[in-house]
Protein backbone atom coordinates (compact mmCIF):
# COMPACT_ATOMS: atom_id res chain seq x y z
CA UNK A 1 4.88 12.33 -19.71
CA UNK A 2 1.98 15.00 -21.29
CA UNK A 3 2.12 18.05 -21.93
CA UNK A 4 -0.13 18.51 -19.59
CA UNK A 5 2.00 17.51 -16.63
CA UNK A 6 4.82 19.27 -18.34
CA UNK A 7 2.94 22.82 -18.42
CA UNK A 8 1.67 21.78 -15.19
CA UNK A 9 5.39 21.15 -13.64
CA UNK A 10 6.27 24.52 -15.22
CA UNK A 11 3.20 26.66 -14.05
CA UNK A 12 4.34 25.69 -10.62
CA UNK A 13 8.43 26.38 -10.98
CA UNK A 14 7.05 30.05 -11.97
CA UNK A 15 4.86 29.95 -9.30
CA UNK A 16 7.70 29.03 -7.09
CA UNK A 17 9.74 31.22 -8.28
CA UNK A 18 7.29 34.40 -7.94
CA UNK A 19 6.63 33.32 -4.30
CA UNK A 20 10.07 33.53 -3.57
CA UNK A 21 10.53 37.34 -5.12
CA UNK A 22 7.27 38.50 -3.81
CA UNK A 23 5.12 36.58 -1.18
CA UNK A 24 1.98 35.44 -1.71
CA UNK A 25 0.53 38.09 0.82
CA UNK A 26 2.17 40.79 -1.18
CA UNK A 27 0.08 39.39 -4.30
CA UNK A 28 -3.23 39.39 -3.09
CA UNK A 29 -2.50 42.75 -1.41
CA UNK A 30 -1.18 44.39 -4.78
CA UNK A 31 -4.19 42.87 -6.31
CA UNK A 32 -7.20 43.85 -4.81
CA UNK A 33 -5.99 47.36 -4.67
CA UNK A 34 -5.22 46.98 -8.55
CA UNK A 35 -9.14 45.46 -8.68
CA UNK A 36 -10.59 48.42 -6.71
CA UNK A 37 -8.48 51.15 -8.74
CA UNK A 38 -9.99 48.98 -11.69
CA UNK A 39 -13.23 49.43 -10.31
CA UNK A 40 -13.12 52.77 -9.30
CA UNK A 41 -11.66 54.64 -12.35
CA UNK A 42 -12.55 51.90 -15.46
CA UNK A 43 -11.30 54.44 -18.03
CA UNK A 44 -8.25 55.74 -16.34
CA UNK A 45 -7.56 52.21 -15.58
CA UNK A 46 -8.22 50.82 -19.46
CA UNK A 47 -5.80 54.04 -20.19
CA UNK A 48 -2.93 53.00 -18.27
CA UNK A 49 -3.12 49.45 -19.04
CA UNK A 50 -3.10 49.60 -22.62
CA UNK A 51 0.04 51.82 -22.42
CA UNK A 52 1.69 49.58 -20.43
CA UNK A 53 0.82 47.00 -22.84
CA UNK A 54 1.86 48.66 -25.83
CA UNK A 55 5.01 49.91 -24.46
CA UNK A 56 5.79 47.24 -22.80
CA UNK A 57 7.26 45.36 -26.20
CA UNK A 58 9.72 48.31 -27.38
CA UNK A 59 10.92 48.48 -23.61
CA UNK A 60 11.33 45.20 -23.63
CA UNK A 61 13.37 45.14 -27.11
CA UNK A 62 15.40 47.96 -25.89
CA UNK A 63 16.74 46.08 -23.20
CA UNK A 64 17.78 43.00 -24.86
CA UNK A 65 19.57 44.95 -27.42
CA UNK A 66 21.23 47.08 -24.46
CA UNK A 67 22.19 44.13 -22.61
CA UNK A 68 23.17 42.02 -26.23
CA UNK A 69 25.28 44.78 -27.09
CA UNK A 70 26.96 45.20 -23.62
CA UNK A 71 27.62 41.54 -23.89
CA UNK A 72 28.88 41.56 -26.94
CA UNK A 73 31.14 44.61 -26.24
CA UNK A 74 32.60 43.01 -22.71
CA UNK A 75 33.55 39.54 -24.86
CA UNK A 76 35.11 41.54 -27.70
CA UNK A 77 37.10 43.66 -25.20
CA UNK A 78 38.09 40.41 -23.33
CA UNK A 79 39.06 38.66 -26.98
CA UNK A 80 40.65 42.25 -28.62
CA UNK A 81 42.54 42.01 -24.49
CA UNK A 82 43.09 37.92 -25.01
CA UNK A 83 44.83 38.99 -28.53
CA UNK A 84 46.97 41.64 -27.60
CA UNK A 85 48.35 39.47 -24.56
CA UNK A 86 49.42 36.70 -26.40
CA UNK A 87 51.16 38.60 -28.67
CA UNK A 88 52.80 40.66 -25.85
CA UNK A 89 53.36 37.09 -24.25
CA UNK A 90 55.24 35.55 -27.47
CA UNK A 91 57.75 38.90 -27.09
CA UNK A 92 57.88 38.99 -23.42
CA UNK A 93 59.05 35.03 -23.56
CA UNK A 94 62.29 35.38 -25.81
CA UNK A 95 63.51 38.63 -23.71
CA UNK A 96 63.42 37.49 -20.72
CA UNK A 97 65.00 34.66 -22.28
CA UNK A 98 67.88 36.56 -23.53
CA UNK A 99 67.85 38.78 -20.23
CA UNK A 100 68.06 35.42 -18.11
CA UNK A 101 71.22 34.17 -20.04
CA UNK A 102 72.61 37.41 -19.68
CA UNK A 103 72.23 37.75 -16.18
CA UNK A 104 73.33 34.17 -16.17
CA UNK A 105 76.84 35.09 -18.10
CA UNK A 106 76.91 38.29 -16.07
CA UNK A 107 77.25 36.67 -12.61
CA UNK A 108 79.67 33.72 -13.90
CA UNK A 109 81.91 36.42 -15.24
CA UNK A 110 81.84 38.41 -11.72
CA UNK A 111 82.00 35.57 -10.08
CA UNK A 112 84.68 34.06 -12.46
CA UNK A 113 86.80 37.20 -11.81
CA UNK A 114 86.40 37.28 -7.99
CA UNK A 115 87.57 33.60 -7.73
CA UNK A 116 90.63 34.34 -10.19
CA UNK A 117 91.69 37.74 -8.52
CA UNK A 118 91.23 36.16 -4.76
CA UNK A 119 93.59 33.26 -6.30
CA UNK A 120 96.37 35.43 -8.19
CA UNK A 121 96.05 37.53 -4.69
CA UNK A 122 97.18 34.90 -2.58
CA UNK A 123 100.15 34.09 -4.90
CA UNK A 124 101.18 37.20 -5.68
CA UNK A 125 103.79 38.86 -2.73
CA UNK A 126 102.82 42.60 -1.98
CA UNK A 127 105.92 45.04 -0.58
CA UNK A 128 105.14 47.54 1.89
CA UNK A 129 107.71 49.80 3.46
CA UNK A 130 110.39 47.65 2.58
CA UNK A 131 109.71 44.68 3.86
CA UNK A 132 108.17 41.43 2.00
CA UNK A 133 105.07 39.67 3.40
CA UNK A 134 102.45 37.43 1.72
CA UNK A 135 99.62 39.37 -0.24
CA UNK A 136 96.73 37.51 1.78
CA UNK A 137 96.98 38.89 5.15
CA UNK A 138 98.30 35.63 6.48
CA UNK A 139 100.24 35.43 9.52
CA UNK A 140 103.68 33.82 8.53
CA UNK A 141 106.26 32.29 11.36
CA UNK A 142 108.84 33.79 12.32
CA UNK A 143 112.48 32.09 13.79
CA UNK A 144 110.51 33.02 17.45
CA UNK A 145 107.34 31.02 16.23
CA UNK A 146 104.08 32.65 16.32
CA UNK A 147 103.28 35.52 18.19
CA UNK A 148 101.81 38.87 18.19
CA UNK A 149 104.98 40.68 18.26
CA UNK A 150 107.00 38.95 16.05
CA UNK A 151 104.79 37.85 13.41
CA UNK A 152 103.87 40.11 10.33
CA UNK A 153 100.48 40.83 9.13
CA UNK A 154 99.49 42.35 6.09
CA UNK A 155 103.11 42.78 4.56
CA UNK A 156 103.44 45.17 7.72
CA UNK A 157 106.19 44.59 10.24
């Protein structure tokens, strides 16, 4: 392959890629009024080109460096962020480490305590107004069997 039909293939992905941001119409519109202003006011035209020309470069510079430097400023922000998150990350991890086994230890105890009060509750006999009943709220039989009126509830008679 030349370099011939490489500047060739090139030419013609520009083109392509003009005619898609401003048709071809457009063009030849913008142009001939750019020839007749060219033709009608040489020096004013001459003028105008050559400080596009010239100023073109430096406003060209200016924004690469602008857009360079905002580049380089949004990737050092993300890296400086990237940083600072890691080392918030290797803190964050052991805490909630320790605040997971303590939350862990936490419910076993309540739980722990529930299951060992509910037991020594059901053992232990509770007296209320003289009379002795179990401590659970448990119906117990009486000599009649079991029946509203002569069963006791809640250590009452």
């Amino acid at each position: 392959m030349g370099i011939q039909q490489r500047a060739s293939g090139l030419i013609a992905r520009i083109q392509s890629l003009v005619d898609k941001v401003v048709s071809p119409d457009a063009r030849k519109e913008y142009y001939s009024k750019t020839v007749a202003f060219a033709q009608d006011q040489p020096i004013l035209f001459t003028f105008i080109l050559i400080q596009f020309l010239l100023s073109s470069t430096p406003i060209a510079l200016f924004l690469a460096f602008a857009l360079g430097t905002l580049a380089l400023s949004f990737i050092t922000a993300l890296l400086f962020s990237l940083f600072w998150i890691g080392i918030a990350l290797l803190l964050l991890v052991p805490t909630l480490f320790i605040t997971v086994s303590l939350g862990i230890v936490l419910w076993v105890w309540a739980v722990s305590s529930f299951l060992i009060a509910r037991w020594v509750y059901n053992f232990v006999p509770s007296k209320s107004h003289g009379s002795t009943g179990p401590g659970s709220g448990k119906t117990i039989k009486s000599e009649h069997g079991l029946n509203s009126t002569n069963s006791v509830k809640n250590g009452l008679p």
